[in-house]
N, C-alpha and C. Protein backbone atom coordinates (compact mmCIF):
# COMPACT_ATOMS: atom_id res chain seq x y z
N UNK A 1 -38.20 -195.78 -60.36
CA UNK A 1 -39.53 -195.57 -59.81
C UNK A 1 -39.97 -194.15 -60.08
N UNK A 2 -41.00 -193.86 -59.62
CA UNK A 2 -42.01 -192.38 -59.93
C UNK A 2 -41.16 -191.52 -59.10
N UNK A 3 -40.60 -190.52 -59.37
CA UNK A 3 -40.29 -189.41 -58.93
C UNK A 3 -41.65 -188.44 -58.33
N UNK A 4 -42.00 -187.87 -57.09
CA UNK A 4 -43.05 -187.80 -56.58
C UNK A 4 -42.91 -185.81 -56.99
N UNK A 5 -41.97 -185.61 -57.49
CA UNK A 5 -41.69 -183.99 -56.91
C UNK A 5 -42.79 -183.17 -57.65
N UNK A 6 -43.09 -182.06 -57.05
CA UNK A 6 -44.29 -181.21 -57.30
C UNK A 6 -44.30 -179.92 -58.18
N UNK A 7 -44.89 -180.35 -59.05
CA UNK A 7 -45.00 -178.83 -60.43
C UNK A 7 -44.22 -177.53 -59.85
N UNK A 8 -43.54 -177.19 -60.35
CA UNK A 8 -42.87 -175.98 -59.99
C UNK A 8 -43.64 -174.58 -60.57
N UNK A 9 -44.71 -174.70 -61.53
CA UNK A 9 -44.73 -173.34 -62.16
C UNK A 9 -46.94 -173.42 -61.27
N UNK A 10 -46.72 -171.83 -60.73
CA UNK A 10 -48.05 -171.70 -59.83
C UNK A 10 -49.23 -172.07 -60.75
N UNK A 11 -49.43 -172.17 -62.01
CA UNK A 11 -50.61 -171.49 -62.89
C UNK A 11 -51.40 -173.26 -63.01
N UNK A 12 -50.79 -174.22 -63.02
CA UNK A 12 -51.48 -175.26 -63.20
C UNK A 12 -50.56 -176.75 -62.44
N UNK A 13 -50.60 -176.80 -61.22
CA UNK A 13 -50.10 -177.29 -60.08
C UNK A 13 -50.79 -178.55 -60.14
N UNK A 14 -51.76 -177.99 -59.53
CA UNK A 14 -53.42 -178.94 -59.00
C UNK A 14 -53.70 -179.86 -60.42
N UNK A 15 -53.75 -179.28 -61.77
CA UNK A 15 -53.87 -180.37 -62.95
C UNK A 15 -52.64 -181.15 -63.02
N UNK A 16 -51.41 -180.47 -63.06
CA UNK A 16 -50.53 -181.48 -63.10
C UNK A 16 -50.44 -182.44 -62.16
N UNK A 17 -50.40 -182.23 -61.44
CA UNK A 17 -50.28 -183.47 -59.84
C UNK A 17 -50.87 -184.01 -60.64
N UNK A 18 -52.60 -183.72 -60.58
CA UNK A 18 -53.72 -185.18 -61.12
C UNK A 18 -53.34 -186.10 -62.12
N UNK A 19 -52.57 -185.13 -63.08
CA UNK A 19 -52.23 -185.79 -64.26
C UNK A 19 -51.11 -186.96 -64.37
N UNK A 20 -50.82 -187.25 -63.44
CA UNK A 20 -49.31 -187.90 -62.92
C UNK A 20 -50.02 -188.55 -61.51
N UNK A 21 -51.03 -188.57 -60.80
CA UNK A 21 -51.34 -189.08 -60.10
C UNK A 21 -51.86 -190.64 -60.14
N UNK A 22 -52.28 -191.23 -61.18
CA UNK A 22 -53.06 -192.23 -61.41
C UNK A 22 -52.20 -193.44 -61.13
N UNK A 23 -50.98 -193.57 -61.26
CA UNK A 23 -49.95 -194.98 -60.80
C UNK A 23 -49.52 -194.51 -59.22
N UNK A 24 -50.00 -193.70 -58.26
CA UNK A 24 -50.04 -193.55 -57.42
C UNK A 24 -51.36 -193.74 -56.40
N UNK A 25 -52.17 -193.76 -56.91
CA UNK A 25 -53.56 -194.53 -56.29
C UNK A 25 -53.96 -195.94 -57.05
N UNK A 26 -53.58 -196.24 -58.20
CA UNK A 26 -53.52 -197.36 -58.33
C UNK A 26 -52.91 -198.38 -57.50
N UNK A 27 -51.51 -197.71 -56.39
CA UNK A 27 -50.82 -198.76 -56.12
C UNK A 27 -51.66 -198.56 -54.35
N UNK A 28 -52.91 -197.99 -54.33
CA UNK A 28 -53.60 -198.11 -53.48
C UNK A 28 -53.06 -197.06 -52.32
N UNK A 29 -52.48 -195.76 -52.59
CA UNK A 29 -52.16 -194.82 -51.90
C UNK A 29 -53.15 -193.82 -51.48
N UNK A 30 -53.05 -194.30 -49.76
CA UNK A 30 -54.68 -193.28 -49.10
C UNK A 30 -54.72 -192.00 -48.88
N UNK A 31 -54.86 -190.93 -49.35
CA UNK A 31 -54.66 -189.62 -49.17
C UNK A 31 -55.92 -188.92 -48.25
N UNK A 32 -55.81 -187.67 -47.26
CA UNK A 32 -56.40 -187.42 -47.18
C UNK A 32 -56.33 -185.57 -47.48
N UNK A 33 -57.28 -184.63 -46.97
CA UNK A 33 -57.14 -183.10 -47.36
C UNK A 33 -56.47 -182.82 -45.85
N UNK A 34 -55.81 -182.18 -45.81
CA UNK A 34 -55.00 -181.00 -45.13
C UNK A 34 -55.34 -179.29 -44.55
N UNK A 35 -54.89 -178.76 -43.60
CA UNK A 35 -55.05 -177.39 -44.22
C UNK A 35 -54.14 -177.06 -44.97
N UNK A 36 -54.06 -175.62 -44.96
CA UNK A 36 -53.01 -174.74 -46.62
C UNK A 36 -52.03 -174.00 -45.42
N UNK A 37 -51.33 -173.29 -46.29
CA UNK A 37 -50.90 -172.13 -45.80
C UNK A 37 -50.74 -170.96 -46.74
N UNK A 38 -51.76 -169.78 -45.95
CA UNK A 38 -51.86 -169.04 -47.49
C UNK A 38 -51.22 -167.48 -46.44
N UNK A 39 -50.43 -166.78 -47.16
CA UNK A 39 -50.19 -165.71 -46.63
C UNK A 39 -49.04 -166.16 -45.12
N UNK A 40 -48.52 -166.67 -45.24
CA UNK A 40 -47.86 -167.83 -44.22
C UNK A 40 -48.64 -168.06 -43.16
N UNK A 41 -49.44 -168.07 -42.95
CA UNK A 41 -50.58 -168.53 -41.99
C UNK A 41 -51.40 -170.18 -42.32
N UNK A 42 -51.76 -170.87 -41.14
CA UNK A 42 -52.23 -172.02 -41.68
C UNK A 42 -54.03 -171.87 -41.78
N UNK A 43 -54.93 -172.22 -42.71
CA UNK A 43 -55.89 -171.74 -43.04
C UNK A 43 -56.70 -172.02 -41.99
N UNK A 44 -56.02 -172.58 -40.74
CA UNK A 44 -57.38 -173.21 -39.93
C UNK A 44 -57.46 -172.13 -38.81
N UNK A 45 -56.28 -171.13 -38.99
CA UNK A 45 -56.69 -169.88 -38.70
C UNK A 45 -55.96 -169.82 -37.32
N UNK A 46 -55.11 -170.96 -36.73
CA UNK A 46 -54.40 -170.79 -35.05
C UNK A 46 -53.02 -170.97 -35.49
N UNK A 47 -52.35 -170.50 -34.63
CA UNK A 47 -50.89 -170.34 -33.99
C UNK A 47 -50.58 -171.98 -34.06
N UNK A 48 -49.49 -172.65 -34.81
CA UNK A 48 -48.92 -173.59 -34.19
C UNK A 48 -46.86 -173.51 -34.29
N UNK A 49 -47.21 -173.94 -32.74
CA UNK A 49 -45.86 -174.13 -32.28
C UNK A 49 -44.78 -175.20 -32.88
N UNK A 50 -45.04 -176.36 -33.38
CA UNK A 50 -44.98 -177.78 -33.23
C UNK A 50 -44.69 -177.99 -34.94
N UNK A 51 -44.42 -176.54 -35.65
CA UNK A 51 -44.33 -176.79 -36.69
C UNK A 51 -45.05 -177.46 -38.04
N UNK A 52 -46.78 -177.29 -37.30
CA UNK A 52 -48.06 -177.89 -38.10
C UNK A 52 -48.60 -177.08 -38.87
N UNK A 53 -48.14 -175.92 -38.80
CA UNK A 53 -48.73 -175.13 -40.30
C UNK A 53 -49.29 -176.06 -41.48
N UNK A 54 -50.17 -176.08 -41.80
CA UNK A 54 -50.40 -176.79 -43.27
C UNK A 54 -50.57 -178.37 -43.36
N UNK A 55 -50.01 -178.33 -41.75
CA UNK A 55 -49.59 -180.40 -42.03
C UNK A 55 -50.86 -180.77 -41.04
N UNK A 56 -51.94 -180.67 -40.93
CA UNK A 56 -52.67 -181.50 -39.61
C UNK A 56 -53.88 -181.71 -40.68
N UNK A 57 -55.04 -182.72 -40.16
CA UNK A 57 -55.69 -183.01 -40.88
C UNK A 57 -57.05 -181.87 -41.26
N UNK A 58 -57.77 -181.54 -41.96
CA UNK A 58 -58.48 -180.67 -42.27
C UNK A 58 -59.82 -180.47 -41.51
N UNK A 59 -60.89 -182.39 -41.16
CA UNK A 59 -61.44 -182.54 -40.75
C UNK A 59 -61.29 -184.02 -39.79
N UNK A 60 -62.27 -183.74 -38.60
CA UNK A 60 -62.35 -185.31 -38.40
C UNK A 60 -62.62 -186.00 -38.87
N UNK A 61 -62.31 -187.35 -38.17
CA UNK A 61 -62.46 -188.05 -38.85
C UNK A 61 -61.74 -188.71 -40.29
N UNK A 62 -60.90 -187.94 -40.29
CA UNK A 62 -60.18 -188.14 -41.82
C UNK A 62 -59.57 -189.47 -42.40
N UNK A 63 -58.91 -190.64 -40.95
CA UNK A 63 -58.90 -191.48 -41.64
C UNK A 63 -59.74 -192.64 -42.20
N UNK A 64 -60.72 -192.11 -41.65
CA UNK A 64 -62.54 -192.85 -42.83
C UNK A 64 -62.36 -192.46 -44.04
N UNK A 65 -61.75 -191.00 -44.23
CA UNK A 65 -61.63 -190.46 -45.23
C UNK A 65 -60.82 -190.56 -46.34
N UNK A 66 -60.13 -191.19 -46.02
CA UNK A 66 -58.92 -190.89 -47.16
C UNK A 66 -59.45 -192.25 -48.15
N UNK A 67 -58.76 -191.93 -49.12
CA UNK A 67 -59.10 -192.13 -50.37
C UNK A 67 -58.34 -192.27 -51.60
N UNK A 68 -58.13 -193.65 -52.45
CA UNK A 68 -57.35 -193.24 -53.36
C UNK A 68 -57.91 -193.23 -54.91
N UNK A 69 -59.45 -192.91 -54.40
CA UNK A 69 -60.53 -192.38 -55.83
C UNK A 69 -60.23 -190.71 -56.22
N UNK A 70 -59.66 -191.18 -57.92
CA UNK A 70 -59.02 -189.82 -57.70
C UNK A 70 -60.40 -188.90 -58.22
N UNK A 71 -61.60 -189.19 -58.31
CA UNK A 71 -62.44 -188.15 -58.26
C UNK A 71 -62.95 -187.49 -57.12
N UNK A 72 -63.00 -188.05 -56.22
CA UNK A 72 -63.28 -187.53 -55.12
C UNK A 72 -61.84 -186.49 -54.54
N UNK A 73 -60.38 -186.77 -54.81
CA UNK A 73 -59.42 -185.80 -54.40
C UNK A 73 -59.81 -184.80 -55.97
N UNK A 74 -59.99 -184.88 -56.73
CA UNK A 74 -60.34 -184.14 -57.61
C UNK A 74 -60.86 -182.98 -56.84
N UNK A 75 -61.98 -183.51 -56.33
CA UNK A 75 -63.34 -182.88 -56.12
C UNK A 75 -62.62 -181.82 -54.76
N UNK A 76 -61.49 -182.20 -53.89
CA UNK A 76 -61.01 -181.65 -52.92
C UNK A 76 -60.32 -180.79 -53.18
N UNK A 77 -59.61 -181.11 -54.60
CA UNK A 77 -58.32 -179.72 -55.15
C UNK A 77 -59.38 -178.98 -55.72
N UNK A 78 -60.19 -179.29 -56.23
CA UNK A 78 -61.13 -177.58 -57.02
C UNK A 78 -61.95 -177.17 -55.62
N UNK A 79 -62.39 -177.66 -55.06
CA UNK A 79 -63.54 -177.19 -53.66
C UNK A 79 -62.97 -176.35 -52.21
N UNK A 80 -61.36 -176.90 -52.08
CA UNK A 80 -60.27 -176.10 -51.36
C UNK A 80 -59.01 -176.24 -51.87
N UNK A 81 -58.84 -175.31 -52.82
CA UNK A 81 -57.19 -175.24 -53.83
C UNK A 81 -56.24 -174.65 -52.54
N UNK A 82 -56.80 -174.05 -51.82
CA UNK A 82 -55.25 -173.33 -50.83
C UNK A 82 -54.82 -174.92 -49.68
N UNK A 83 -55.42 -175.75 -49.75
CA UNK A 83 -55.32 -176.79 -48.70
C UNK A 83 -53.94 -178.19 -49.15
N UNK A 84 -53.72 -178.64 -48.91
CA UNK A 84 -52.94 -179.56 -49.41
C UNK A 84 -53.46 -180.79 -49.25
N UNK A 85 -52.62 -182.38 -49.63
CA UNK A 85 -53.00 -183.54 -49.45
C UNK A 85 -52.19 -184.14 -48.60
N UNK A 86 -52.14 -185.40 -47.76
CA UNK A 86 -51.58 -186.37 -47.18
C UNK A 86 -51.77 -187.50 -47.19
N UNK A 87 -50.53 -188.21 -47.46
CA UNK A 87 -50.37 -189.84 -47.43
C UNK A 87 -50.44 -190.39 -46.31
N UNK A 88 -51.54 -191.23 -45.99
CA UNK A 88 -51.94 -192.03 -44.61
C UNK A 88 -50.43 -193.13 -45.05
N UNK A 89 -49.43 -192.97 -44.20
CA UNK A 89 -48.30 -194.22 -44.03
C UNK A 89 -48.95 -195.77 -44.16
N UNK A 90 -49.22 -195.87 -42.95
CA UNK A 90 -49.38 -197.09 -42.88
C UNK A 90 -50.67 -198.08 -43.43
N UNK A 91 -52.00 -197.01 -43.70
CA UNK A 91 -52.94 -197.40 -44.38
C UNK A 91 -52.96 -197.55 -45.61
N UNK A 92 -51.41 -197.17 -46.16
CA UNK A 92 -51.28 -197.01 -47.75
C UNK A 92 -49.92 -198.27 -47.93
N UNK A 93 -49.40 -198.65 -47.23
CA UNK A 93 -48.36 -199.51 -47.09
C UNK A 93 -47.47 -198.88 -47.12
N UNK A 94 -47.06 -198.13 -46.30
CA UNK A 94 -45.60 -197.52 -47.05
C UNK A 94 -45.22 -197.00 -45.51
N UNK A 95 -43.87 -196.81 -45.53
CA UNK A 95 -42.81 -196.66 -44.33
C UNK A 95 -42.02 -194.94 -45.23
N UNK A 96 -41.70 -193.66 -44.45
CA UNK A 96 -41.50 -192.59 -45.76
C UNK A 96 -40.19 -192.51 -44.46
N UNK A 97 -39.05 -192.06 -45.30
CA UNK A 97 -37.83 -191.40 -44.89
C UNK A 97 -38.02 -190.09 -44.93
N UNK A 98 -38.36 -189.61 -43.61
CA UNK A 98 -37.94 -187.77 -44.03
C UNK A 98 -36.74 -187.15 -43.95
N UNK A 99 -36.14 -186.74 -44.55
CA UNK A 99 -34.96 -186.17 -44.25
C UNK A 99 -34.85 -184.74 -44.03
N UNK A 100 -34.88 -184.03 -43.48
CA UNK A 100 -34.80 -182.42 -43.23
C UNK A 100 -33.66 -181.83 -43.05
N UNK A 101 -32.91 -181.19 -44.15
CA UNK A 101 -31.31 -180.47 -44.42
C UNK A 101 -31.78 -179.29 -42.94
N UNK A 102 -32.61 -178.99 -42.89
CA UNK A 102 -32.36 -177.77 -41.50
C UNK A 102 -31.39 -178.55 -40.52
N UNK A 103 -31.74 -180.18 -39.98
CA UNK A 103 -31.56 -180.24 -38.88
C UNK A 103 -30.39 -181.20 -39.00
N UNK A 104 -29.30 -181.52 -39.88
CA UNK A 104 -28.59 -181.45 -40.40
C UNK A 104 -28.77 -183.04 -41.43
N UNK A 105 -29.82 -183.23 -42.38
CA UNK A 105 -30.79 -184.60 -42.60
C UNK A 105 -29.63 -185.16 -44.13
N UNK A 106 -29.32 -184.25 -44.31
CA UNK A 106 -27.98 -184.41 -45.70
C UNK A 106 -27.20 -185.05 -45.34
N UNK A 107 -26.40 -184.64 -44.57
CA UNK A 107 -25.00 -185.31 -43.80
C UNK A 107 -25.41 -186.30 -43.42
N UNK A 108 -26.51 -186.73 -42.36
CA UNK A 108 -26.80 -187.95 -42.06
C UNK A 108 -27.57 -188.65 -43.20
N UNK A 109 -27.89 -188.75 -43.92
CA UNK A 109 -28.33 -189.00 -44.92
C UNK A 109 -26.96 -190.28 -45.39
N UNK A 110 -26.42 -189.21 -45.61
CA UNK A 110 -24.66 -189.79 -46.19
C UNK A 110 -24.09 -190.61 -45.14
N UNK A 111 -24.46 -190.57 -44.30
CA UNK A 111 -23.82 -191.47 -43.15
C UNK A 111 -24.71 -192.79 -42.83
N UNK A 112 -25.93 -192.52 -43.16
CA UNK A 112 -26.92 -193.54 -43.38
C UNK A 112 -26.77 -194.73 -44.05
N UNK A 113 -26.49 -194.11 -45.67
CA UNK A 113 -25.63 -194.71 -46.35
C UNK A 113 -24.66 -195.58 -46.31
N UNK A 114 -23.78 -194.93 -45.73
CA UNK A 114 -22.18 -195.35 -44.91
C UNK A 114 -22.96 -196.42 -44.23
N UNK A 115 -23.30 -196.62 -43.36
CA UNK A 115 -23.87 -197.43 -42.66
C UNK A 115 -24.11 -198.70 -43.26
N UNK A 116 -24.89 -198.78 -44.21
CA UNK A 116 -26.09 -200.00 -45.11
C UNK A 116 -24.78 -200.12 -45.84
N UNK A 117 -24.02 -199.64 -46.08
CA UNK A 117 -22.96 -200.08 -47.11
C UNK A 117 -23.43 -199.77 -48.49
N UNK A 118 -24.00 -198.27 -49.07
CA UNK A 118 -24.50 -198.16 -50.42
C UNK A 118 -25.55 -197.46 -50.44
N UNK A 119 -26.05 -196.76 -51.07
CA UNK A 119 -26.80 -195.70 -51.49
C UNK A 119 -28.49 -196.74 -51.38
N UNK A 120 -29.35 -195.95 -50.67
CA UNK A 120 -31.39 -196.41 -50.89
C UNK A 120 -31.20 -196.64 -51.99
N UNK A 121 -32.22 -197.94 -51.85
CA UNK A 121 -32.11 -198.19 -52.87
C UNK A 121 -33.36 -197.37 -53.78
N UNK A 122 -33.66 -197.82 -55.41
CA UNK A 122 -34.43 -196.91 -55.96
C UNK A 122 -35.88 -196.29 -55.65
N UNK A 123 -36.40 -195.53 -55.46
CA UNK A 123 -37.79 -195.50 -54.64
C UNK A 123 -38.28 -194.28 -55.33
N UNK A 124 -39.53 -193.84 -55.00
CA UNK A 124 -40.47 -192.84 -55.28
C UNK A 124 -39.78 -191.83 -53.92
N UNK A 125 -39.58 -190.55 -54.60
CA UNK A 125 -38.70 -189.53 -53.95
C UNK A 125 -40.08 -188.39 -54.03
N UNK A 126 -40.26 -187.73 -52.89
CA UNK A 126 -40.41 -185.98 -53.14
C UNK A 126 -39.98 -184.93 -52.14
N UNK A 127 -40.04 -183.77 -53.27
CA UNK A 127 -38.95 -182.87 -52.02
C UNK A 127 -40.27 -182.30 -51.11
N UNK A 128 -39.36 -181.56 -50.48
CA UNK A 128 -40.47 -180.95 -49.22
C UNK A 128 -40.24 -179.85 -49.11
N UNK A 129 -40.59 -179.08 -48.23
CA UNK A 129 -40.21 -177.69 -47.92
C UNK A 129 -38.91 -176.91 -48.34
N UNK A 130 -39.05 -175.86 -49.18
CA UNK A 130 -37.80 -175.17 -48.80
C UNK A 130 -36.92 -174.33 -47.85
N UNK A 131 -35.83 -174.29 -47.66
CA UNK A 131 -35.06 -174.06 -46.13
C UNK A 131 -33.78 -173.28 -46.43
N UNK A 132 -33.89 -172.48 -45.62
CA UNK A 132 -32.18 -171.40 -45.90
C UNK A 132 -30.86 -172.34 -45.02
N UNK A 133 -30.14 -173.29 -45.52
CA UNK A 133 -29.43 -174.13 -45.06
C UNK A 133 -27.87 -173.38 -44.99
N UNK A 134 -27.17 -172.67 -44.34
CA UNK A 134 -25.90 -172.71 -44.91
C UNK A 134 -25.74 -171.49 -45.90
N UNK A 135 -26.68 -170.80 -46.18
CA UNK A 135 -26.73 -169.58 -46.70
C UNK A 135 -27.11 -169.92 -48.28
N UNK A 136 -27.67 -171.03 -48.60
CA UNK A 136 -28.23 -171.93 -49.68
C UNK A 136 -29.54 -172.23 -49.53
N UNK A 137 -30.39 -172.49 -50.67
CA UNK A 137 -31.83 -172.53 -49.96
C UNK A 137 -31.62 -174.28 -50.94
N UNK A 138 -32.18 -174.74 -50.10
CA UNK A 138 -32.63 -176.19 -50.22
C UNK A 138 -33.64 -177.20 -49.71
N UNK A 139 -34.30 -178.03 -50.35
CA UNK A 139 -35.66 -178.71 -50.15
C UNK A 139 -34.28 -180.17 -49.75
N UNK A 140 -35.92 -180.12 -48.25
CA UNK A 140 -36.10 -182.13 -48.05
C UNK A 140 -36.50 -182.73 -49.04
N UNK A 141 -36.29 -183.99 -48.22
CA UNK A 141 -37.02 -184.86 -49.22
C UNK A 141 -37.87 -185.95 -48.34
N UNK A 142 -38.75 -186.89 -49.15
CA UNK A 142 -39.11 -187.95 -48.54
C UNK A 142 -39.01 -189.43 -49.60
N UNK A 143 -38.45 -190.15 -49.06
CA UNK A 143 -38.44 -191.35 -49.51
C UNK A 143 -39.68 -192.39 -49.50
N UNK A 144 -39.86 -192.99 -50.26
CA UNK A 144 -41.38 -193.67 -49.60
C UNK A 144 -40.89 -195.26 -50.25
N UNK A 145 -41.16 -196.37 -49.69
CA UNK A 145 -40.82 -197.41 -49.03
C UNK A 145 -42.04 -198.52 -49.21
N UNK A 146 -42.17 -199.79 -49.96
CA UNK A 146 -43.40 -200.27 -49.39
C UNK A 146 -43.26 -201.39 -48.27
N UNK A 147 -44.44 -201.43 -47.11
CA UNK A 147 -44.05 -202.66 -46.09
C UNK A 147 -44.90 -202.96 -46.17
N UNK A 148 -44.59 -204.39 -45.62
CA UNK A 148 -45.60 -205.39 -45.31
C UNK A 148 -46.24 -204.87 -44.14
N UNK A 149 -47.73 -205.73 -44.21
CA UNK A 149 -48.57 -205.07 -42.56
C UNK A 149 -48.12 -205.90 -41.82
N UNK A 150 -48.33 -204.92 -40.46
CA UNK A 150 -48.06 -205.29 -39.39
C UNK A 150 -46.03 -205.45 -38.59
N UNK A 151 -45.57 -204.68 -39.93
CA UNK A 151 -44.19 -204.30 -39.66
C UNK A 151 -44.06 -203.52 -38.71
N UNK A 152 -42.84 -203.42 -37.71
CA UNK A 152 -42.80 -201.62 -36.88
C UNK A 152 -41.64 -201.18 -37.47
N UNK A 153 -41.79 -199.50 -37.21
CA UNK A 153 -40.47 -199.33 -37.21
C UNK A 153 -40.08 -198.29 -35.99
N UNK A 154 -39.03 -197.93 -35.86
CA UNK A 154 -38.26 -196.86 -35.41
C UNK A 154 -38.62 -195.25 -35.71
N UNK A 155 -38.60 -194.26 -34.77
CA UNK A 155 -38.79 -193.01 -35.26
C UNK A 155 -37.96 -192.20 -35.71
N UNK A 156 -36.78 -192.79 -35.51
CA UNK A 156 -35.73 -192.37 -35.90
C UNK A 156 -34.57 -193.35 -35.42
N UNK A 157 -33.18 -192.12 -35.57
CA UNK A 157 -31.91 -193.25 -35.53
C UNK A 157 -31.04 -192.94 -34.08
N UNK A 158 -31.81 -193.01 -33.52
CA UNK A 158 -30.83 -192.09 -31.88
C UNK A 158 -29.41 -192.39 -31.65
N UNK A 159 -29.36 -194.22 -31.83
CA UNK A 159 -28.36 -195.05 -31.54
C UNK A 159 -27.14 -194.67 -32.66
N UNK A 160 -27.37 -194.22 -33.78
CA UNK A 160 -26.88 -194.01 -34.91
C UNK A 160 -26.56 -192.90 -35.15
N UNK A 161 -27.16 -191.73 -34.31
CA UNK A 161 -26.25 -190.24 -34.83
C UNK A 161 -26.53 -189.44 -35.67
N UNK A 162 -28.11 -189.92 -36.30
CA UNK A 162 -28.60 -189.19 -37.24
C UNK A 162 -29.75 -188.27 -37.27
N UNK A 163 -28.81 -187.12 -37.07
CA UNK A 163 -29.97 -186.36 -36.35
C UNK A 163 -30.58 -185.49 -38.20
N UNK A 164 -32.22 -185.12 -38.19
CA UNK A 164 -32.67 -184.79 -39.16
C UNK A 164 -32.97 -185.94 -40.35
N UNK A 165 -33.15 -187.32 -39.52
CA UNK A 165 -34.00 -188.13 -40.40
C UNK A 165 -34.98 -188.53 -39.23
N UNK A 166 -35.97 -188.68 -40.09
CA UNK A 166 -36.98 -189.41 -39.16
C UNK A 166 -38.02 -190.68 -40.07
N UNK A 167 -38.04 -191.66 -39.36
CA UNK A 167 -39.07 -192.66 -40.09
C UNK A 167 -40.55 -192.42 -39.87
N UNK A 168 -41.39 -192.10 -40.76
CA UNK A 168 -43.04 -191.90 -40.44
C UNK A 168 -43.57 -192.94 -41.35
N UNK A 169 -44.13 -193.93 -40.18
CA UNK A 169 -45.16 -194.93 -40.87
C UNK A 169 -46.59 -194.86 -40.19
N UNK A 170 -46.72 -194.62 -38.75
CA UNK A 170 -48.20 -194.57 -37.96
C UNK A 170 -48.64 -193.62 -38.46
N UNK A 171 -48.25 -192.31 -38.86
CA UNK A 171 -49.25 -190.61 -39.18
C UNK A 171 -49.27 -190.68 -40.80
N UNK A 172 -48.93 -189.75 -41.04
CA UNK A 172 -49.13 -189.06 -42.25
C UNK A 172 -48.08 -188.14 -42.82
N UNK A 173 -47.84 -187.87 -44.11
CA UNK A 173 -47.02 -186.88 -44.52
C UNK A 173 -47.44 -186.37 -45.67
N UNK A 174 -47.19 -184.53 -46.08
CA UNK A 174 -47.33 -183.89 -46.91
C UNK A 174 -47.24 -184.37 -47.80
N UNK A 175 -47.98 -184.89 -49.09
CA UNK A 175 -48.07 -184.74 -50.59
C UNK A 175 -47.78 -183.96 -51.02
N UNK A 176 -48.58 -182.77 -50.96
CA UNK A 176 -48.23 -181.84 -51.81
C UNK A 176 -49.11 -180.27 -51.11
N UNK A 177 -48.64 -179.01 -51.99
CA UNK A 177 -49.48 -177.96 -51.75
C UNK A 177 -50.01 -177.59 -53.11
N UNK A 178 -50.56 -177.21 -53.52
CA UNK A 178 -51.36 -176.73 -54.56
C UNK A 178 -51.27 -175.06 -54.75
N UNK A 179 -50.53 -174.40 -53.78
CA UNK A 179 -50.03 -172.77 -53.98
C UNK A 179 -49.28 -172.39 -54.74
């Protein structure tokens, strides 16, 4: 499947995504705009506690908004380049594995595994944030999943011991940043 991970070199980010974007709104994936984080600050200009820097929606209203016409996100990466995008979960069909190495999302990851008896199976992967883990710097990831409507799931694995995964299908999750 599509490997989701995000241009590494600053000078042309925003074209590449687009350019690699088109089998990703084809398969009807709803995105909406984000704020940024520019200067480590989140552009909407407040303090968050809760670890929302960059991740909350830009405007109301947004899930009217989202969209998987890629001229109109076009029109969002040249009009606010410091802002990022987000995948509406459940309006796009999809169930995303986050895994976060801070909170120990690797190890359980592997134990996850252990569990199902065998490695996820193949899916559209992207990393996420980078993190000083262990005196190593290393990116999450997110798995993305398609479900049927009207599936639930779990927010995580409490019963199971896995701390630093979490399942997000009702909200939204980071695409990408464009910095």
């Amino acid at each position: 499947m599509a490997n989701l991970n995000a241009p590494q070199n600053g000078d042309n980010q925003g074209s590449s995504l687009l350019a690699g974007m088109n089998h990703i709104l084809a398969a009807g994936w709803r995105l909406v705009p984000t704020h940024g984080i520019v200067g480590g600050k989140c552009t909407c200009k407040k303090a968050h506690k809760d670890n929302g820097d960059g991740k909350h929606p830009l405007r109301t209203g947004y899930k009217e908004e989202a969209t998987s016409d890629l001229e109109v996100i076009q029109t969002w990466i040249i009009s606010e380049p410091n802002n990022n995008l987000a995948v509406l979960c459940k309006e796009s069909g999809l169930v995303v594995l986050d895994v976060d190495p801070r909170n120990g999302g690797d190890e359980s990851l592997v134990k996850l595994e252990e569990f199902l008896g065998g490695s996820l199976p193949i899916t559209a992967q992207a990393r996420t944030g980078l993190y000083l883990v262990e005196g190593t710097m290393t990116r999450g990831r997110h798995f993305y999943f398609r479900t049927e409507p009207g599936e639930h799931f779990y927010g995580s694995f409490p019963s199971l011991d896995l701390p630093g995964i979490d399942i997000k299908h009702n909200g939204h999750v980071q695409f990408h940043n464009f910095n």
